[in-house]
PDB file of N, CA and C in Angstrom:
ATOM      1  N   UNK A   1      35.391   8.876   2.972  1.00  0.00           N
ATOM      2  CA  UNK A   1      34.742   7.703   3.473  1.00  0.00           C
ATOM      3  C   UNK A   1      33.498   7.420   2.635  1.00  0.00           C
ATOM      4  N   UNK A   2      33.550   5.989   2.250  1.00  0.00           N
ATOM      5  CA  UNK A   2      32.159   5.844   1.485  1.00  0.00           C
ATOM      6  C   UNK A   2      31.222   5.368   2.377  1.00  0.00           C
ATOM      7  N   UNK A   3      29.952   6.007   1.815  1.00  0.00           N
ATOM      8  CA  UNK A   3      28.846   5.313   2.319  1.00  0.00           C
ATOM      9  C   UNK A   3      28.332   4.270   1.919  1.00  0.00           C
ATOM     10  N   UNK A   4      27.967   2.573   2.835  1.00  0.00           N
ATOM     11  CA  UNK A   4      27.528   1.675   1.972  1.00  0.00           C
ATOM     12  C   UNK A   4      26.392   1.434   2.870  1.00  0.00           C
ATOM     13  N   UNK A   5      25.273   0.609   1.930  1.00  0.00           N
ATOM     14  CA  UNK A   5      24.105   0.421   2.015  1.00  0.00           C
ATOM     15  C   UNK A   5      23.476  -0.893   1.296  1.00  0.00           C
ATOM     16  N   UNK A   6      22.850  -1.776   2.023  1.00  0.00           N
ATOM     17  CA  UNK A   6      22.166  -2.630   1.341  1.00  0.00           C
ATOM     18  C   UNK A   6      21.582  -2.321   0.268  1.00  0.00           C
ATOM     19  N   UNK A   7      20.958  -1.150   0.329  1.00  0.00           N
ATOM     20  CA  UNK A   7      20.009  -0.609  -0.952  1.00  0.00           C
ATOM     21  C   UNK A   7      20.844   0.341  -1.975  1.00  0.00           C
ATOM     22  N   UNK A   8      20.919  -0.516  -3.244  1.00  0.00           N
ATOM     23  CA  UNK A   8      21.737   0.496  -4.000  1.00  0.00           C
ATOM     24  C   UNK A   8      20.942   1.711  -4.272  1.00  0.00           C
ATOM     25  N   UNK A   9      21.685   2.667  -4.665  1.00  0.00           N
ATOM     26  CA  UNK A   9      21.393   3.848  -4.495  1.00  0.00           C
ATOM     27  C   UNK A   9      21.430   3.797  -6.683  1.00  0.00           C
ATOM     28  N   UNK A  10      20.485   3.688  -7.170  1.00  0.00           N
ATOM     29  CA  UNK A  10      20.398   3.857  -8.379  1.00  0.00           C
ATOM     30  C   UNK A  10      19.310   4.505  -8.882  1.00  0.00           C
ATOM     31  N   UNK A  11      18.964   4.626 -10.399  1.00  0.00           N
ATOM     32  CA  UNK A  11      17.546   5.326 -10.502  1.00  0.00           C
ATOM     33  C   UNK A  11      16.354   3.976 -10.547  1.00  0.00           C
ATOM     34  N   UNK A  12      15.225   4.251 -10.452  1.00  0.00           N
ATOM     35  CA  UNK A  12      14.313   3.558 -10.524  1.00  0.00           C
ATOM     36  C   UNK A  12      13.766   3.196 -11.746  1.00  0.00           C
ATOM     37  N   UNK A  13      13.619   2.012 -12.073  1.00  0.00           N
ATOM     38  CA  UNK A  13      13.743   1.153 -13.432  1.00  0.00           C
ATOM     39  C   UNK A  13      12.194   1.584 -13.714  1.00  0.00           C
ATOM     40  N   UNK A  14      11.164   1.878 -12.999  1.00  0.00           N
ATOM     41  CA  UNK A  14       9.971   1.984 -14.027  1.00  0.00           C
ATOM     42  C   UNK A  14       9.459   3.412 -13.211  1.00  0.00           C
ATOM     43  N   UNK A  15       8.508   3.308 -14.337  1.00  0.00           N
ATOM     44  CA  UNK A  15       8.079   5.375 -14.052  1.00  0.00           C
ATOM     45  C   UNK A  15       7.017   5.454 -13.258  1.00  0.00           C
ATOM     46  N   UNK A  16       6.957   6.891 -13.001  1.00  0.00           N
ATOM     47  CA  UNK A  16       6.377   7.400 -11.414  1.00  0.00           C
ATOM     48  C   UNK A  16       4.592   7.078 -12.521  1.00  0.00           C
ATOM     49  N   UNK A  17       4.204   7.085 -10.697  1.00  0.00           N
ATOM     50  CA  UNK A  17       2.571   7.008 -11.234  1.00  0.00           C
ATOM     51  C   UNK A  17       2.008   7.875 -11.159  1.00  0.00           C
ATOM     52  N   UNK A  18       2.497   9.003 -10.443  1.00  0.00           N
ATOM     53  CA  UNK A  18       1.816   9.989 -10.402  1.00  0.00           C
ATOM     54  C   UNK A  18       1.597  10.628 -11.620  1.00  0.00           C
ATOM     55  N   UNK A  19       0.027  11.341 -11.938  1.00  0.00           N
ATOM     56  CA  UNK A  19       0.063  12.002 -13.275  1.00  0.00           C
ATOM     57  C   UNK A  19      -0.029  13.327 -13.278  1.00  0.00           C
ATOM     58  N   UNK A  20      -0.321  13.877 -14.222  1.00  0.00           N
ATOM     59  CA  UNK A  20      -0.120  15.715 -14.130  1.00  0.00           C
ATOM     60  C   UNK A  20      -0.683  15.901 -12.688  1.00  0.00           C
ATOM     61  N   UNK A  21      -1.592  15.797 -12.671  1.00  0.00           N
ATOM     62  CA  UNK A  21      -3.002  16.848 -11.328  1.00  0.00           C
ATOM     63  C   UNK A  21      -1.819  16.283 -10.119  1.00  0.00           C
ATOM     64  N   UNK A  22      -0.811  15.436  -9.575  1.00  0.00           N
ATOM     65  CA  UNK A  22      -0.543  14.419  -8.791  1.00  0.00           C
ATOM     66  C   UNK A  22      -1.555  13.771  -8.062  1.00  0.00           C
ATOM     67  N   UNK A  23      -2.113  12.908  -9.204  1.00  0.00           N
ATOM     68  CA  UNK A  23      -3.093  11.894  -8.411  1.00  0.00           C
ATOM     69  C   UNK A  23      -2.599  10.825  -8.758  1.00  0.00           C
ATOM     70  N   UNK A  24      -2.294   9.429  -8.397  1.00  0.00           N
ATOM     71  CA  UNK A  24      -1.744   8.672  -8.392  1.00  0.00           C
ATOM     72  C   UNK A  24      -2.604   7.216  -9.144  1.00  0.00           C
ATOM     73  N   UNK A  25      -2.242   7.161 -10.402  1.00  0.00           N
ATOM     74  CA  UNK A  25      -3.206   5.746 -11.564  1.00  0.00           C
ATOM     75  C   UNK A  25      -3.278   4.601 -11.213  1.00  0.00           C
ATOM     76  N   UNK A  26      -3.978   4.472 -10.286  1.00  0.00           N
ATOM     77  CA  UNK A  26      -3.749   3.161  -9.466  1.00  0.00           C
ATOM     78  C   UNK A  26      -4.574   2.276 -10.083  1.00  0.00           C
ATOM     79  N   UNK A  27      -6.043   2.603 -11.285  1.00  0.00           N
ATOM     80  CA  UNK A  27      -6.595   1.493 -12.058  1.00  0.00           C
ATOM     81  C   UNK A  27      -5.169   1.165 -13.256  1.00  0.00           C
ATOM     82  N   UNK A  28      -4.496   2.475 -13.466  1.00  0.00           N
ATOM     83  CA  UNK A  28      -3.299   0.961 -14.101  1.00  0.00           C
ATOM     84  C   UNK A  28      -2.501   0.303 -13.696  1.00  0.00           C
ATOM     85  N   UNK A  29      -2.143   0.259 -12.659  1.00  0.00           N
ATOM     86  CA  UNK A  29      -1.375  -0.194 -11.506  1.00  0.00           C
ATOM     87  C   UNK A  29      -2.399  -1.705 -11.670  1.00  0.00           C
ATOM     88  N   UNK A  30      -3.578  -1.587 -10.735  1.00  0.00           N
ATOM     89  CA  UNK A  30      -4.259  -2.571 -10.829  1.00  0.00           C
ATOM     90  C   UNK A  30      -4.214  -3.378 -12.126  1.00  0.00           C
ATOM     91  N   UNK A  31      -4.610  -2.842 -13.328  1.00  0.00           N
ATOM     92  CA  UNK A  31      -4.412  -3.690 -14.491  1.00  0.00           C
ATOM     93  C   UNK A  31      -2.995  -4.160 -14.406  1.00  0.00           C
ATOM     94  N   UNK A  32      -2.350  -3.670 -14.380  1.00  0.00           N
ATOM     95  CA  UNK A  32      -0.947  -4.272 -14.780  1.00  0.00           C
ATOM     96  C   UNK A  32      -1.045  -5.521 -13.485  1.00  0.00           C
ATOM     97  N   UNK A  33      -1.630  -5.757 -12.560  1.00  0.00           N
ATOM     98  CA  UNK A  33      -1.226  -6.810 -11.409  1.00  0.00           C
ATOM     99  C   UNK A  33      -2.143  -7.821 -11.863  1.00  0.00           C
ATOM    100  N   UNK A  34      -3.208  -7.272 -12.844  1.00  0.00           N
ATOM    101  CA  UNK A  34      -4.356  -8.686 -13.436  1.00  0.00           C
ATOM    102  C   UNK A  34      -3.285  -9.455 -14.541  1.00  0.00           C
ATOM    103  N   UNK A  35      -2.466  -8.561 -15.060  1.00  0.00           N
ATOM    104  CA  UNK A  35      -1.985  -9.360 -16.280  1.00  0.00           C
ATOM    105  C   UNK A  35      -1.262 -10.415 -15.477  1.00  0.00           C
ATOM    106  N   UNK A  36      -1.352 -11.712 -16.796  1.00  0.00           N
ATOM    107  CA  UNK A  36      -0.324 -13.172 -16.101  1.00  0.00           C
ATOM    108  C   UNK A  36       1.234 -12.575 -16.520  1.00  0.00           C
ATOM    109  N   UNK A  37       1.438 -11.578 -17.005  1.00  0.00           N
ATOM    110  CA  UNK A  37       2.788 -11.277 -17.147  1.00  0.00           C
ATOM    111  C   UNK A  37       3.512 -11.042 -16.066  1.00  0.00           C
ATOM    112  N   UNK A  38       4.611 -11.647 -15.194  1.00  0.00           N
ATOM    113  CA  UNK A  38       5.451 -10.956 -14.129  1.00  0.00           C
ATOM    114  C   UNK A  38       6.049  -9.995 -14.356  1.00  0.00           C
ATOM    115  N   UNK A  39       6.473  -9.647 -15.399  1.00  0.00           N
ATOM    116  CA  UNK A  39       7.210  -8.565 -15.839  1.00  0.00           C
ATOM    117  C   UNK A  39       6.568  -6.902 -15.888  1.00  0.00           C
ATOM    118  N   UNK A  40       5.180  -7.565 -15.642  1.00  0.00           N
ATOM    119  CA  UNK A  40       4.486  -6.168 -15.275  1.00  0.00           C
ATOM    120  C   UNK A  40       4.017  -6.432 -14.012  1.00  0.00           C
ATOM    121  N   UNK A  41       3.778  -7.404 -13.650  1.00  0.00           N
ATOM    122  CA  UNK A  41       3.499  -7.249 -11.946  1.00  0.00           C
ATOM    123  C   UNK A  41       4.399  -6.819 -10.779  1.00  0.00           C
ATOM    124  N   UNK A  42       5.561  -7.297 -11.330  1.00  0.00           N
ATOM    125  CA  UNK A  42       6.837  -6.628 -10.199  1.00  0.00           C
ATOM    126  C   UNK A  42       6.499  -5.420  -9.724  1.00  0.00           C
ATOM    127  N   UNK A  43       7.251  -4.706 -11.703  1.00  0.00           N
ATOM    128  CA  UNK A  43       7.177  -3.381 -11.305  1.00  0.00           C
ATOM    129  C   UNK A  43       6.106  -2.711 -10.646  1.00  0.00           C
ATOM    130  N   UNK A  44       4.573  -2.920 -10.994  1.00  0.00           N
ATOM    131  CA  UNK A  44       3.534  -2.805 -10.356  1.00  0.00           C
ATOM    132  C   UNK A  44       3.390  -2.564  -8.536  1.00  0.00           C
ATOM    133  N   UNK A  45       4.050  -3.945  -8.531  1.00  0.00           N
ATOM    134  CA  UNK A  45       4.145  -4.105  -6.735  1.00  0.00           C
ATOM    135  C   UNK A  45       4.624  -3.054  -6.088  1.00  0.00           C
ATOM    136  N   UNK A  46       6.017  -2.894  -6.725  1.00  0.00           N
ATOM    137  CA  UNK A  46       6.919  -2.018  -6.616  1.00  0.00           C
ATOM    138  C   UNK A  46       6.630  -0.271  -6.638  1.00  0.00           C
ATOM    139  N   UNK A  47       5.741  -0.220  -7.266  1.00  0.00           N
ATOM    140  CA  UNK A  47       4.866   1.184  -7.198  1.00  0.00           C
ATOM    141  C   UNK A  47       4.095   1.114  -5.986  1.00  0.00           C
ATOM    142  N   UNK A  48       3.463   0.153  -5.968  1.00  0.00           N
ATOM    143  CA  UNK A  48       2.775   0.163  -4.942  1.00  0.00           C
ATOM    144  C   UNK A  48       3.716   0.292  -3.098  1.00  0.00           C
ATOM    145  N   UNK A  49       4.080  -0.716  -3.383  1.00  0.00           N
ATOM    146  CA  UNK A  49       4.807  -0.441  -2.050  1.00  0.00           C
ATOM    147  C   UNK A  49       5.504   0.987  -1.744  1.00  0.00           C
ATOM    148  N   UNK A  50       6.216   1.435  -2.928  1.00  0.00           N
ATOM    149  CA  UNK A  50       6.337   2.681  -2.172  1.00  0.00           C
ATOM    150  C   UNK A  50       5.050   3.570  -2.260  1.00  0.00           C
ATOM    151  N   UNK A  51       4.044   3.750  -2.785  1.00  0.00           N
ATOM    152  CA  UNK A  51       3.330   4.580  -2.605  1.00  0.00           C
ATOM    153  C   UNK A  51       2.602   4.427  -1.099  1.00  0.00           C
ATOM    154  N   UNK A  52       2.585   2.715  -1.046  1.00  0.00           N
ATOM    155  CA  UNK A  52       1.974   3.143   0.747  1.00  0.00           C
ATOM    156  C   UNK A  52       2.960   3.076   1.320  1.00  0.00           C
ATOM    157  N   UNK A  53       4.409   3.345   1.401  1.00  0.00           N
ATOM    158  CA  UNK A  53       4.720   3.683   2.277  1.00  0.00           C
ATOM    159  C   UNK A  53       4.942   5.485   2.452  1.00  0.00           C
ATOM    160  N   UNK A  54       5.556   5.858   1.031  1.00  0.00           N
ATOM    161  CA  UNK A  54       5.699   7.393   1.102  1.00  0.00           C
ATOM    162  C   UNK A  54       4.197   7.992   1.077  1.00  0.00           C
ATOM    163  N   UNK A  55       3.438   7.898   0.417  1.00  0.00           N
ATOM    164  CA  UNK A  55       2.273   9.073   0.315  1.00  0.00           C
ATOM    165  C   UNK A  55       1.329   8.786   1.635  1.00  0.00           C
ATOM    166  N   UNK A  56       0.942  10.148   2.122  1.00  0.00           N
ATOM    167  CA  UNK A  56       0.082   9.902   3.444  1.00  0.00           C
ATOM    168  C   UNK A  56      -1.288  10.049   2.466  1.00  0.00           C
ATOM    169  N   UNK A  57      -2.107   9.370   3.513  1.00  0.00           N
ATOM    170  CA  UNK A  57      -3.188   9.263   2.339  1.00  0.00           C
ATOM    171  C   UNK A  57      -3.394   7.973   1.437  1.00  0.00           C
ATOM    172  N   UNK A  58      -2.409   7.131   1.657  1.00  0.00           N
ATOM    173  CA  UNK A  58      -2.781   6.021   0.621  1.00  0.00           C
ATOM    174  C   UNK A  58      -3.725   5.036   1.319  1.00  0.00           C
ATOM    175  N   UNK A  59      -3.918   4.601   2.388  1.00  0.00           N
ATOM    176  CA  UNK A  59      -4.764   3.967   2.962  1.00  0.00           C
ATOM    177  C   UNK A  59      -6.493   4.050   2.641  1.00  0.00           C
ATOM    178  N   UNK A  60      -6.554   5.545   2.491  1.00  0.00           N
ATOM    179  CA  UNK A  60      -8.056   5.763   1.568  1.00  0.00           C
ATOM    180  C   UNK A  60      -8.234   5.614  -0.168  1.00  0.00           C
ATOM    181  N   UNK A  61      -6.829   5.168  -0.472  1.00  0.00           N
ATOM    182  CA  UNK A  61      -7.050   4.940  -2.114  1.00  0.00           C
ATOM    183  C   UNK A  61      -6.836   3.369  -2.284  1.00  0.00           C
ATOM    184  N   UNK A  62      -6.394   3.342  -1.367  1.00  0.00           N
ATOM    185  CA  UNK A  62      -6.243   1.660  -1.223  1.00  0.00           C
ATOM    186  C   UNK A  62      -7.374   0.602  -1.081  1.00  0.00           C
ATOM    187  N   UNK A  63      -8.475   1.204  -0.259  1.00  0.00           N
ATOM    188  CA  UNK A  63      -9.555   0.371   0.447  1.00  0.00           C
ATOM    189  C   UNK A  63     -10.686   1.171  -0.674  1.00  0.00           C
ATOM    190  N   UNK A  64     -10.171   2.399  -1.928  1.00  0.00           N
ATOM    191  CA  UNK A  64     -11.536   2.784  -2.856  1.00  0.00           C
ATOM    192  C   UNK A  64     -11.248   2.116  -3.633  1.00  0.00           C
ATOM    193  N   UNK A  65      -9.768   1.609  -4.528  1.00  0.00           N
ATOM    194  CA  UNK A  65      -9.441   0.489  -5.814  1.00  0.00           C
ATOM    195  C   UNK A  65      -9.456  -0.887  -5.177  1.00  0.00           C
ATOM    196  N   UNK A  66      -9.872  -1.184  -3.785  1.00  0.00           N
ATOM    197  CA  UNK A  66     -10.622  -2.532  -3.724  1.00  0.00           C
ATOM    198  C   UNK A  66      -8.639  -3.320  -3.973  1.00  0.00           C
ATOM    199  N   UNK A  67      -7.660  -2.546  -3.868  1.00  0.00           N
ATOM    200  CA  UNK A  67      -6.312  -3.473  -3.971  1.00  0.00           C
ATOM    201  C   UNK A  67      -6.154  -4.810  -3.332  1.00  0.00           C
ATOM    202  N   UNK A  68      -7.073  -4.494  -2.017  1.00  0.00           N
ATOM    203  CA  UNK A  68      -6.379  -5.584  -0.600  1.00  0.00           C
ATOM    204  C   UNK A  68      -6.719  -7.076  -2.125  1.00  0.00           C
ATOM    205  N   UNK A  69      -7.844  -6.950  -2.338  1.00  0.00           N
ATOM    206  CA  UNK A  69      -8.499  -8.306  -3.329  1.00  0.00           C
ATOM    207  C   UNK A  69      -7.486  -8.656  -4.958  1.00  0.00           C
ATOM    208  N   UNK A  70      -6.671  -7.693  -4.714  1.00  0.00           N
ATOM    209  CA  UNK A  70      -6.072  -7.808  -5.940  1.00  0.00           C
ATOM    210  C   UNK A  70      -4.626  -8.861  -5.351  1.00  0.00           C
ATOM    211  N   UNK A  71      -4.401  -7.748  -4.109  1.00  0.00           N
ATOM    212  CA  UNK A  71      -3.110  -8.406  -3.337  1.00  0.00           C
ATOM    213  C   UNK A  71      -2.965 -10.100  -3.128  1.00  0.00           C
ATOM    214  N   UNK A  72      -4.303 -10.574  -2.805  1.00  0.00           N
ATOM    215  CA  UNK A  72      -4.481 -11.849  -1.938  1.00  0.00           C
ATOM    216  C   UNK A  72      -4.264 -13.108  -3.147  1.00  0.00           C
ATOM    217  N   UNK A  73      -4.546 -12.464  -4.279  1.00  0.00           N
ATOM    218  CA  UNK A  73      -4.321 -13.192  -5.746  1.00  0.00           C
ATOM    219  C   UNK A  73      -2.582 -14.133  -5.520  1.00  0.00           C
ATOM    220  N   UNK A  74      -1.547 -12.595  -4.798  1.00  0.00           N
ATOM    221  CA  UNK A  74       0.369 -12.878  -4.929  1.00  0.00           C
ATOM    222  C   UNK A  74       0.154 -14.014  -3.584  1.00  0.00           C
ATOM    223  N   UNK A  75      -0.734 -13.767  -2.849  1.00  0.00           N
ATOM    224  CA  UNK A  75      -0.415 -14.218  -1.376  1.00  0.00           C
ATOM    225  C   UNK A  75      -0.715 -15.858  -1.474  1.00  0.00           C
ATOM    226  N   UNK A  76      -1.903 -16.365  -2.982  1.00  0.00           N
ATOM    227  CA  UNK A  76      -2.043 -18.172  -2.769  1.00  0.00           C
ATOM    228  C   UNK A  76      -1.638 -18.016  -3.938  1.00  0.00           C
ATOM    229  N   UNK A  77      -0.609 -17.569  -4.967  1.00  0.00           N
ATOM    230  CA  UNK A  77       0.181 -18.391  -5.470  1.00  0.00           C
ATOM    231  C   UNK A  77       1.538 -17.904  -5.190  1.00  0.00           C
ATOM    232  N   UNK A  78       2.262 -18.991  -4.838  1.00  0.00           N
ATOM    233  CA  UNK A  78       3.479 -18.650  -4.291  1.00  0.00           C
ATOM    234  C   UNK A  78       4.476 -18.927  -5.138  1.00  0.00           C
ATOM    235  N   UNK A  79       4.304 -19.080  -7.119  1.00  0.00           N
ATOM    236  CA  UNK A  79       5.013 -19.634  -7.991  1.00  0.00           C
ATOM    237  C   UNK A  79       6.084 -18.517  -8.159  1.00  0.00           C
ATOM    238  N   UNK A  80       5.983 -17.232  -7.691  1.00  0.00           N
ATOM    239  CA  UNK A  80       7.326 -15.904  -7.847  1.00  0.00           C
ATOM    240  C   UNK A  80       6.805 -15.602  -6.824  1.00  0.00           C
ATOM    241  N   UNK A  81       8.430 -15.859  -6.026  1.00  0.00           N
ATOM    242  CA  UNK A  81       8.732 -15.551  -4.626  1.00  0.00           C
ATOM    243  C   UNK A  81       8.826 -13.936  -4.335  1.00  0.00           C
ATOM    244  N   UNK A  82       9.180 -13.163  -5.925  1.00  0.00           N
ATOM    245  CA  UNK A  82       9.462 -11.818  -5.332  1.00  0.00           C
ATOM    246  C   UNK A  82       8.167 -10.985  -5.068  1.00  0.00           C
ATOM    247  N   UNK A  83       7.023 -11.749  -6.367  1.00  0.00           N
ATOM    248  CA  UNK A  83       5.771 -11.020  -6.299  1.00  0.00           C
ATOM    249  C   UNK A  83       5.299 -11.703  -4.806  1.00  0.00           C
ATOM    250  N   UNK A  84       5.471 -12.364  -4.193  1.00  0.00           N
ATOM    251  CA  UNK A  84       4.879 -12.810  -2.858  1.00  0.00           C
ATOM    252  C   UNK A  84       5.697 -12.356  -1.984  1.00  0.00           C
ATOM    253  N   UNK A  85       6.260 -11.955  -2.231  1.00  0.00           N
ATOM    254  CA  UNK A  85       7.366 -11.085  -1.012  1.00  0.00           C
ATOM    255  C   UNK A  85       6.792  -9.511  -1.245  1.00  0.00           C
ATOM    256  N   UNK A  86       6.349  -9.078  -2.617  1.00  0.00           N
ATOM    257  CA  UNK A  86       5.724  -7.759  -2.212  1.00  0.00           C
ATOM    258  C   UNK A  86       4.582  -7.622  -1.857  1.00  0.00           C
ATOM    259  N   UNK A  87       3.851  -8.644  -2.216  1.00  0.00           N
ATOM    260  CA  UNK A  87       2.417  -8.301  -1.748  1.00  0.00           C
ATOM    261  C   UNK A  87       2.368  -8.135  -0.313  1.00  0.00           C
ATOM    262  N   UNK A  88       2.701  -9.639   0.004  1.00  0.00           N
ATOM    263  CA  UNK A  88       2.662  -9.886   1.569  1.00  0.00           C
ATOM    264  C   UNK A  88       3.080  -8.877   2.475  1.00  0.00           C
ATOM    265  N   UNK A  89       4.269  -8.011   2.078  1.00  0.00           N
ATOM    266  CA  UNK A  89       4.740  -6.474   3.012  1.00  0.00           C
ATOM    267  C   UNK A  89       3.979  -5.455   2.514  1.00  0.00           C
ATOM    268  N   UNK A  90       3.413  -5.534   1.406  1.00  0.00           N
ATOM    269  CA  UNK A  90       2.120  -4.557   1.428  1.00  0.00           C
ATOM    270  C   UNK A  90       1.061  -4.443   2.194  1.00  0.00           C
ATOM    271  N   UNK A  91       0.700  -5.524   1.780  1.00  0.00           N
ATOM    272  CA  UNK A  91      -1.061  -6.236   2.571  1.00  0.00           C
ATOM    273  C   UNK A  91      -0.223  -5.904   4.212  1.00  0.00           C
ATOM    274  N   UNK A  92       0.708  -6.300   4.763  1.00  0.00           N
ATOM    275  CA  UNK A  92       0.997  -6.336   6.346  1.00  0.00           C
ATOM    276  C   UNK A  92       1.092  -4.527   6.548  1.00  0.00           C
ATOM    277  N   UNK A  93       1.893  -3.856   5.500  1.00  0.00           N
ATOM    278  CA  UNK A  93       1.954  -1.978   6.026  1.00  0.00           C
ATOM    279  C   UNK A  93       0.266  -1.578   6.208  1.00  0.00           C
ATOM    280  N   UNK A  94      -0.079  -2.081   5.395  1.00  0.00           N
ATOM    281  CA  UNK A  94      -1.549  -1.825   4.948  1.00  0.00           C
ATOM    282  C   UNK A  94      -1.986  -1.888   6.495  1.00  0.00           C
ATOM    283  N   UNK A  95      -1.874  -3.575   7.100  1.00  0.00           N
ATOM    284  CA  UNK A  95      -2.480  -3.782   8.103  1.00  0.00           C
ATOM    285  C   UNK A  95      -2.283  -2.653   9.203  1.00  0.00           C
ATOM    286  N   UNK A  96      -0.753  -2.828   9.587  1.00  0.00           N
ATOM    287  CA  UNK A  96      -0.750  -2.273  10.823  1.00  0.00           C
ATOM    288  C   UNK A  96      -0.806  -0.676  10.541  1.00  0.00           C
ATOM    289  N   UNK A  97      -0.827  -0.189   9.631  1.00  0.00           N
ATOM    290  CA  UNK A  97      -1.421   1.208   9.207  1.00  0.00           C
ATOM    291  C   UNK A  97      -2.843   1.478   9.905  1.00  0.00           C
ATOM    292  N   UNK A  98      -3.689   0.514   8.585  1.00  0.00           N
ATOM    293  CA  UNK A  98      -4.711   0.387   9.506  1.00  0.00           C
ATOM    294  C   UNK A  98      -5.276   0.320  10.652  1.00  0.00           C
ATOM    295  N   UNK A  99      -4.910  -0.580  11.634  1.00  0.00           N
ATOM    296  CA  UNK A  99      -4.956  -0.733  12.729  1.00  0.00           C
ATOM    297  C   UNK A  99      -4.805   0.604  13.440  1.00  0.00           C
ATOM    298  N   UNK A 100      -3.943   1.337  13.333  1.00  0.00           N
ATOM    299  CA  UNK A 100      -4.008   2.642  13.869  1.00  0.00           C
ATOM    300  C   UNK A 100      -4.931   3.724  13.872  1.00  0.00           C
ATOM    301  N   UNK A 101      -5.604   3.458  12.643  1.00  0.00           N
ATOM    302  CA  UNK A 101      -6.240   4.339  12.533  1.00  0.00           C
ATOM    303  C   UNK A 101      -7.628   3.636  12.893  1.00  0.00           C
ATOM    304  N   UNK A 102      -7.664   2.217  13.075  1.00  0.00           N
ATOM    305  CA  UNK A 102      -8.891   1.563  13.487  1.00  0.00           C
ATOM    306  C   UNK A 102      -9.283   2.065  15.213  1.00  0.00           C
ATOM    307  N   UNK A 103      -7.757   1.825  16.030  1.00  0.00           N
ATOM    308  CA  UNK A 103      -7.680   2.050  17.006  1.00  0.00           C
ATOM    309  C   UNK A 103      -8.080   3.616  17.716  1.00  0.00           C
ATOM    310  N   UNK A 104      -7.728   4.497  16.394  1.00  0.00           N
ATOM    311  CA  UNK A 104      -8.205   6.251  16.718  1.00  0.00           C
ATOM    312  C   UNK A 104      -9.539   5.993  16.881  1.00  0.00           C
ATOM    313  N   UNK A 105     -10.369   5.324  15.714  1.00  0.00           N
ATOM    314  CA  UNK A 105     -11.526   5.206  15.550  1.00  0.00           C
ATOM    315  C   UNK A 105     -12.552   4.717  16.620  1.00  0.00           C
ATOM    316  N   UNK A 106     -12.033   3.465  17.680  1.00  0.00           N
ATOM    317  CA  UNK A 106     -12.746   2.936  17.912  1.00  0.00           C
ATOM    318  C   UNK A 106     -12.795   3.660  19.626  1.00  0.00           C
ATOM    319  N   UNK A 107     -11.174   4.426  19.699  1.00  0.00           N
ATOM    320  CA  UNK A 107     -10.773   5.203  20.854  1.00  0.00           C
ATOM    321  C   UNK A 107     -12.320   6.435  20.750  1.00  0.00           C
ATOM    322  N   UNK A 108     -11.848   7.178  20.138  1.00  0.00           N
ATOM    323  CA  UNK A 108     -12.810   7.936  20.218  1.00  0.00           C
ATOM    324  C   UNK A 108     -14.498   8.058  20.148  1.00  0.00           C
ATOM    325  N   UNK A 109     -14.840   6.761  19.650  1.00  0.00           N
ATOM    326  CA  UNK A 109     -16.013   6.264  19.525  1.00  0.00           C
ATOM    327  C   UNK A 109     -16.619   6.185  20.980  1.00  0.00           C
ATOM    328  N   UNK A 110     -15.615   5.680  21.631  1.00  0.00           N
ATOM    329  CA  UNK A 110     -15.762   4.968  23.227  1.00  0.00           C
ATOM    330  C   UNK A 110     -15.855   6.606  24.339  1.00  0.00           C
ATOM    331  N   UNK A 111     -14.989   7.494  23.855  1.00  0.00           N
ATOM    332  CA  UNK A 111     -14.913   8.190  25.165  1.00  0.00           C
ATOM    333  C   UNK A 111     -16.236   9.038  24.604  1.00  0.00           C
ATOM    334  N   UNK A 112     -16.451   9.549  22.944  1.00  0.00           N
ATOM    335  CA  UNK A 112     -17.343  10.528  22.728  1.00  0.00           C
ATOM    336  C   UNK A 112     -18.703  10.366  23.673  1.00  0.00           C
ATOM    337  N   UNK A 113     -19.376   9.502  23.583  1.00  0.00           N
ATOM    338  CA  UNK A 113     -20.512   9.112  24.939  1.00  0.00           C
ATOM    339  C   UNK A 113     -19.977   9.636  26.191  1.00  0.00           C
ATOM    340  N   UNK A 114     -19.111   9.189  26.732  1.00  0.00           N
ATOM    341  CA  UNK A 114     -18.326   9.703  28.166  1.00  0.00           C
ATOM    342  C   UNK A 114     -18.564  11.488  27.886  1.00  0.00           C
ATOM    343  N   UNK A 115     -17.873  12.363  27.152  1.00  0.00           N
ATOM    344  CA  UNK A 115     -18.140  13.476  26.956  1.00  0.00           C
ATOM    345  C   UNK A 115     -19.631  13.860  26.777  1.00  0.00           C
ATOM    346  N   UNK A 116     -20.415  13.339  26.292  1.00  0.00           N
ATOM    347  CA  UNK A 116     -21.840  13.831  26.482  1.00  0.00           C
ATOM    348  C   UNK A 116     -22.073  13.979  27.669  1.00  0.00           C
ATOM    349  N   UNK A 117     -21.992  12.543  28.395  1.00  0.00           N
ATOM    350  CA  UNK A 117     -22.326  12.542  29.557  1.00  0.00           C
ATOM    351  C   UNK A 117     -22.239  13.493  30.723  1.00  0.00           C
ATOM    352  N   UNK A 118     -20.845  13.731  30.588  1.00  0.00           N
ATOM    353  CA  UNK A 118     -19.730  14.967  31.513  1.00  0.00           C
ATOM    354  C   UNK A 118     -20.640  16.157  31.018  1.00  0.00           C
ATOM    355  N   UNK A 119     -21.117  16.332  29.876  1.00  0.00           N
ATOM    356  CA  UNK A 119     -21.213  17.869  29.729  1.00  0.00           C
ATOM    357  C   UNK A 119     -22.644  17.879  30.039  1.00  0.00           C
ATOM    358  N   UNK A 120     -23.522  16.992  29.682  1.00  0.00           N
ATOM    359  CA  UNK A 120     -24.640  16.921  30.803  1.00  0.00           C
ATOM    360  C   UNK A 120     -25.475  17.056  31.528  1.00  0.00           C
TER     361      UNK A 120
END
């Protein structure tokens, strides 16, 4: 029985970003999304998206290379639909990522006072 899948199952057309140490080159990433070339922005996107979705941890490398401002560039021009189709599911994982961890933040902010109080 074969297995089928929307997503072909092939190798990946451009190379990993990770470098020796595995830290992940996200100022060339970024350069490559300044160039007017699409042909380097795809693939670019395309790094990107999986890196926030697979690596835990990308949410703090995301908001230090300042990306969200790079992203919003794909989001008002809408002349390549694919580069606006990746940004836009970036910038949104980004969001509701965020949000979670906004929500830990603002959870615990709220009860830590309550615990002073109790202990007292």
């Amino acid at each position: 029985m074969e297995d089928t899948s929307l997503r072909v199952s092939r190798p990946t057309s451009y190379s990993s970003t990770a470098a020796v140490d595995g830290t992940i080159d996200f100022q060339r990433l970024i350069a490559q999304l300044e160039q007017a070339d699409t042909n380097l922005c795809i693939p670019a996107l395309k790094q990107i998206l999986d890196i926030v979705l697979n690596e835990p941890g990308s949410q703090e490398l995301v908001l230090q290379h300042k990306l969200i401002q790079v992203l919003n560039k794909f989001i008002q021009n809408m002349e390549s639909n694919e580069s606006y189709a990746l940004s836009s599911t970036i910038l949104h994982l980004i969001g509701v990522r965020g949000s979670d961890q906004d929500k830990t933040i603002l959870a615990y902010a709220a009860t830590e006072p309550l615990i002073v109080m109790i202990h007292v």
